[in-house]
N, C-alpha and C. Protein backbone atom coordinates (compact mmCIF):
# COMPACT_ATOMS: atom_id res chain seq x y z
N UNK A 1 0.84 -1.17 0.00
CA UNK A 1 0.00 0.00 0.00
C UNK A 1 0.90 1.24 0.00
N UNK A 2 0.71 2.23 -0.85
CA UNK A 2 0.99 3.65 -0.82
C UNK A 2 1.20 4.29 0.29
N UNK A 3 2.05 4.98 0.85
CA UNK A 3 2.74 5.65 1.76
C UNK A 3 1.30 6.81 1.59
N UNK A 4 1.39 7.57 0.48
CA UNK A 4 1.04 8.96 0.43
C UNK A 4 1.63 9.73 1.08
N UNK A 5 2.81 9.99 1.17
CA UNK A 5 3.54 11.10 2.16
C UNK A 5 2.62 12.51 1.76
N UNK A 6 2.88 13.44 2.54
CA UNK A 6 2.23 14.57 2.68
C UNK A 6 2.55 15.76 1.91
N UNK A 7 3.88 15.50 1.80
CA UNK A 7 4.69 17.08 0.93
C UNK A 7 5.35 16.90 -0.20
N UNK A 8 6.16 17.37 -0.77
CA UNK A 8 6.97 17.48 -1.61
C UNK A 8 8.28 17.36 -0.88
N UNK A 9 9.12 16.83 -1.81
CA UNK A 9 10.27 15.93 -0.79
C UNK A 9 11.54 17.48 -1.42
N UNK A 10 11.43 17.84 -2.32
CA UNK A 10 12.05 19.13 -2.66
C UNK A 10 11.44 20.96 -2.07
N UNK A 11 10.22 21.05 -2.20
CA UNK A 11 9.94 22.24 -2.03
C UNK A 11 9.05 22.57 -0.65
N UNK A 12 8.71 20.92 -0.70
CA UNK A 12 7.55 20.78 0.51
C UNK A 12 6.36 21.27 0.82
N UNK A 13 6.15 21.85 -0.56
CA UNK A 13 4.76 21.84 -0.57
C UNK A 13 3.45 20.94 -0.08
N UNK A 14 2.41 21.42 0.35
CA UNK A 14 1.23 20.36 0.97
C UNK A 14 0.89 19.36 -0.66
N UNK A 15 0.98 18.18 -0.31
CA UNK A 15 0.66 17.01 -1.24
C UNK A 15 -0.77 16.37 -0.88
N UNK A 16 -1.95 16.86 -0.34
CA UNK A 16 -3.19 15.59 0.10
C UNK A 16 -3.11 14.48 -0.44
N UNK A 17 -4.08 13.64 -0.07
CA UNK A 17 -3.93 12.27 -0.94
C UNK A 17 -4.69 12.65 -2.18
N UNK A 18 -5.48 13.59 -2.51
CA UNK A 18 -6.47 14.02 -3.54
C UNK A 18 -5.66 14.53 -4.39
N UNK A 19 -4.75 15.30 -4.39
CA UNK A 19 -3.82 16.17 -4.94
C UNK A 19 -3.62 15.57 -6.27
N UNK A 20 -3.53 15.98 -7.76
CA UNK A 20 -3.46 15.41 -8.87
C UNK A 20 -2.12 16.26 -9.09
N UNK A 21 -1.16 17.01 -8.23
CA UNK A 21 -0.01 17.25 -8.45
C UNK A 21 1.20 16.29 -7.93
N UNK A 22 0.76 15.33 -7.68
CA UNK A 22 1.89 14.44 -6.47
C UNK A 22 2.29 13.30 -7.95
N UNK A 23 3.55 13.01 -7.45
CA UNK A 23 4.45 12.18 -8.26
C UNK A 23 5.40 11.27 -7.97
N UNK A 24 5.03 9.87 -8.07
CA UNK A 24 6.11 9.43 -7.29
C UNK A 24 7.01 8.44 -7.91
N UNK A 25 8.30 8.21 -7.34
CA UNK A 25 8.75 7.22 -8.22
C UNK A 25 8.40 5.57 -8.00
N UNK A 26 9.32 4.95 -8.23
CA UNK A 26 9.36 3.05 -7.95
C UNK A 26 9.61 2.95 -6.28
N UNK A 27 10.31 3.80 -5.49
CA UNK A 27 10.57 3.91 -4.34
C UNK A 27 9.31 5.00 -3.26
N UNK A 28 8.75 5.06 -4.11
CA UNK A 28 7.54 6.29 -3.64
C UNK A 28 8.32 7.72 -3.12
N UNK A 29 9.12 7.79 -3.68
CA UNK A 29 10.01 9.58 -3.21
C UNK A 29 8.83 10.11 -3.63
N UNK A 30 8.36 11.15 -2.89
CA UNK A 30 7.15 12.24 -3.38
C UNK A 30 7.32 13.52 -3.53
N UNK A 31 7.27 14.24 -5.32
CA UNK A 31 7.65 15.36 -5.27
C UNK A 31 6.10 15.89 -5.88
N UNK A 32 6.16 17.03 -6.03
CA UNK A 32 4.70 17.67 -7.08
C UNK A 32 5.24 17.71 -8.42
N UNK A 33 4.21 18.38 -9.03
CA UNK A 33 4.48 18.07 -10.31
C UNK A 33 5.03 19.12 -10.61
N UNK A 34 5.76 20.33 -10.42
CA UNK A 34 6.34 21.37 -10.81
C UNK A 34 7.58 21.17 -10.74
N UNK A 35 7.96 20.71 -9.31
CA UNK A 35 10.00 19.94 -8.84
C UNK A 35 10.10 18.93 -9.67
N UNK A 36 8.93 17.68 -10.41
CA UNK A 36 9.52 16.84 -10.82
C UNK A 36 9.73 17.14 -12.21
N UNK A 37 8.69 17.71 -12.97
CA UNK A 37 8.84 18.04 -14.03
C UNK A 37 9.95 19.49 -14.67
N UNK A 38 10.22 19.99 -13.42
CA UNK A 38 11.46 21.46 -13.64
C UNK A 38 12.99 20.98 -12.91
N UNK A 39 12.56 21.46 -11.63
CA UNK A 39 14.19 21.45 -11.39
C UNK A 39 15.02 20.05 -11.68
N UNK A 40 13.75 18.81 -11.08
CA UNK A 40 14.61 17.45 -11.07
C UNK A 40 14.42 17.28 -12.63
N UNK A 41 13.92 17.64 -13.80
CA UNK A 41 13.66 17.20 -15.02
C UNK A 41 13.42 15.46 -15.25
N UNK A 42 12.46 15.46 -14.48
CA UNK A 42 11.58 13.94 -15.05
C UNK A 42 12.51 13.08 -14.23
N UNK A 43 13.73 13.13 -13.72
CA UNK A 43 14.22 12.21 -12.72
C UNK A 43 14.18 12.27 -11.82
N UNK A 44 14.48 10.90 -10.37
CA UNK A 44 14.36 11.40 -8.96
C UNK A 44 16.00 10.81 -8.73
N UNK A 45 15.54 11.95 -8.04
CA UNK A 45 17.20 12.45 -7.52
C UNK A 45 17.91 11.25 -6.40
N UNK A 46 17.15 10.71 -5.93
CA UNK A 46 17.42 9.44 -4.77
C UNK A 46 17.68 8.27 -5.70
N UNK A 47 16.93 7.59 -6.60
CA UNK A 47 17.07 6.70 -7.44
C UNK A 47 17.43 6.90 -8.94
N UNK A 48 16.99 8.00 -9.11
CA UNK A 48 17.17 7.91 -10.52
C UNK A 48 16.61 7.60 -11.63
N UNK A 49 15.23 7.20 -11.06
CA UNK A 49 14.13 6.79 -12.05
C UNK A 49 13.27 7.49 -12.41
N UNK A 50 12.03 7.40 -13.08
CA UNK A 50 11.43 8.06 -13.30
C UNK A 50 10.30 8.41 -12.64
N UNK A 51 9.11 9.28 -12.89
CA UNK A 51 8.07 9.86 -12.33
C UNK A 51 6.82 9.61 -12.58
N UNK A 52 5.84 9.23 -11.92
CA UNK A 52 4.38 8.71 -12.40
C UNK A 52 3.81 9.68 -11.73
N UNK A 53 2.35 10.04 -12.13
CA UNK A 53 1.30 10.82 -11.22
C UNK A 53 0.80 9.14 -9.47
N UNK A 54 0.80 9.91 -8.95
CA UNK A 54 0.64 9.25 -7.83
C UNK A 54 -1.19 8.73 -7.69
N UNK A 55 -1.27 7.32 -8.06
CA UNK A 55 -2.86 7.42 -7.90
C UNK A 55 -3.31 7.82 -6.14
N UNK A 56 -4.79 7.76 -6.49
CA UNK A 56 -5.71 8.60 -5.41
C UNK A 56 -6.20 7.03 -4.90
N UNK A 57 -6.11 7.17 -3.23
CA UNK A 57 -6.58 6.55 -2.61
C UNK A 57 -8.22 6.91 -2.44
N UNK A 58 -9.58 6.04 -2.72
CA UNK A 58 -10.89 6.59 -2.31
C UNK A 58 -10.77 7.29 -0.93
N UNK A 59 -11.42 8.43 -0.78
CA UNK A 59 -11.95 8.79 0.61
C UNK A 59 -12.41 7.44 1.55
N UNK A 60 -13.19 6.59 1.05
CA UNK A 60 -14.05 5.93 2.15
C UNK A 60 -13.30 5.34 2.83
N UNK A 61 -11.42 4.77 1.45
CA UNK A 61 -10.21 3.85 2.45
C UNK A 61 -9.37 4.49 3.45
N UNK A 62 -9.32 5.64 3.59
CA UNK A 62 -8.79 6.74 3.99
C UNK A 62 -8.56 6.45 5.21
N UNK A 63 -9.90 6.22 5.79
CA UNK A 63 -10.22 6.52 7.49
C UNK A 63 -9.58 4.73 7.71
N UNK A 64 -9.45 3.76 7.40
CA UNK A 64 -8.94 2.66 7.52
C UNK A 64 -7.30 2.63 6.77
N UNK A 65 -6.89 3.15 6.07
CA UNK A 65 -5.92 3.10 5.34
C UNK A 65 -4.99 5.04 5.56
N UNK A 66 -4.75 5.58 6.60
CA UNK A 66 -4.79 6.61 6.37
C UNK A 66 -3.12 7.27 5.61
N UNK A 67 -3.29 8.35 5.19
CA UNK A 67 -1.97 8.88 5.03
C UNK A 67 -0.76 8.94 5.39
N UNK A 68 0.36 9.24 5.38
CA UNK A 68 1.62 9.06 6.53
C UNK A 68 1.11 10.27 6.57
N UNK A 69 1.81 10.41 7.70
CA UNK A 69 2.07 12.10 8.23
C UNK A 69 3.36 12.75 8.17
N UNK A 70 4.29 11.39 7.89
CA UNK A 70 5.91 11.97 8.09
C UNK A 70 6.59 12.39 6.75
N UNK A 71 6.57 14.03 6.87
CA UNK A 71 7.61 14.73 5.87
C UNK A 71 8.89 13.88 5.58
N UNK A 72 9.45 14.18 4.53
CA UNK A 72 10.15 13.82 4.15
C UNK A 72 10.76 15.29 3.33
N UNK A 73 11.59 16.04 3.73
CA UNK A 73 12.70 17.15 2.73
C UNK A 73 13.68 17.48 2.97
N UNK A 74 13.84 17.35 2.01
CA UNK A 74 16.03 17.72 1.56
C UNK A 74 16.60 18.98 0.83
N UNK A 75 16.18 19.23 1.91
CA UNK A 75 17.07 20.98 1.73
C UNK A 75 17.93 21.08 0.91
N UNK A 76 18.20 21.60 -0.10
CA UNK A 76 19.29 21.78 -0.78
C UNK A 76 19.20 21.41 -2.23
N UNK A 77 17.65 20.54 -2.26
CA UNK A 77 17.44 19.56 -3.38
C UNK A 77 17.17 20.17 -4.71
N UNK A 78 16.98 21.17 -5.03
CA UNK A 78 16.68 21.56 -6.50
C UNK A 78 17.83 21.26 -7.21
N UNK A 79 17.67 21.47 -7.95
CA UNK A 79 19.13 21.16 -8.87
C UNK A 79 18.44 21.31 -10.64
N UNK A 80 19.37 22.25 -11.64
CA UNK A 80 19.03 21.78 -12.78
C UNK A 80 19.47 21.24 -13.61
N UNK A 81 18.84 21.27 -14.92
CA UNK A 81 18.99 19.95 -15.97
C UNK A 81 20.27 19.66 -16.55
C-alpha cells in the first residue's frame, strides 16, 4: 500500500492524498508536479528513475488506510537539468 507522504520531498509543498499534483517514483520519493517536471527534469534524484502521477486513494479507504504524516525534505534539493 501507498505511503502517500504529505509534501513534496524538494519544495515541501502540501501534497493531500487528492492532490493530482503528487508524483512518485518506484521507491515512492514524493515530489509535485512542478519539482519533478522542472528542477529534477523527469528524474528522482534518490534513485534515478522516473516519475508517475501518484494514484488517489478513495476517501471511504482513507479513514482505515490513512496517510503518513511523516515529511520527508532535503534541503538543498533543486538542482538543474
Amino acid at each position: 500500500m501507498l505511503e502517500l507522504r504529505p509534501t513534496c520531498e524538494c519544495c515541501d509543498c502540501a501534497l493531500p492524498p487528492e492532490s493530482p499534483d503528487a508524483r512518485i517514483c518506484t521507491y515512492e520519493c514524493t515530489f509535485c508536479a512542478d519539482c519533478a517536471d522542472g528542477c529534477l527534469g523527469g528524474t528522482c534524484p534518490n534513485c534515478t528513475g522516473n516519475f508517475v502521477a501518484r494514484p488517489f486513494r478513495p476517501a471511504f479507504l482513507l479513514e482505515k488506510d490513512p496517510p503518513s504524516r511523516t515529511r520527508v525534505h532535503q534541503s538543498g534539493l533543486h538542482r538543474t537539468r
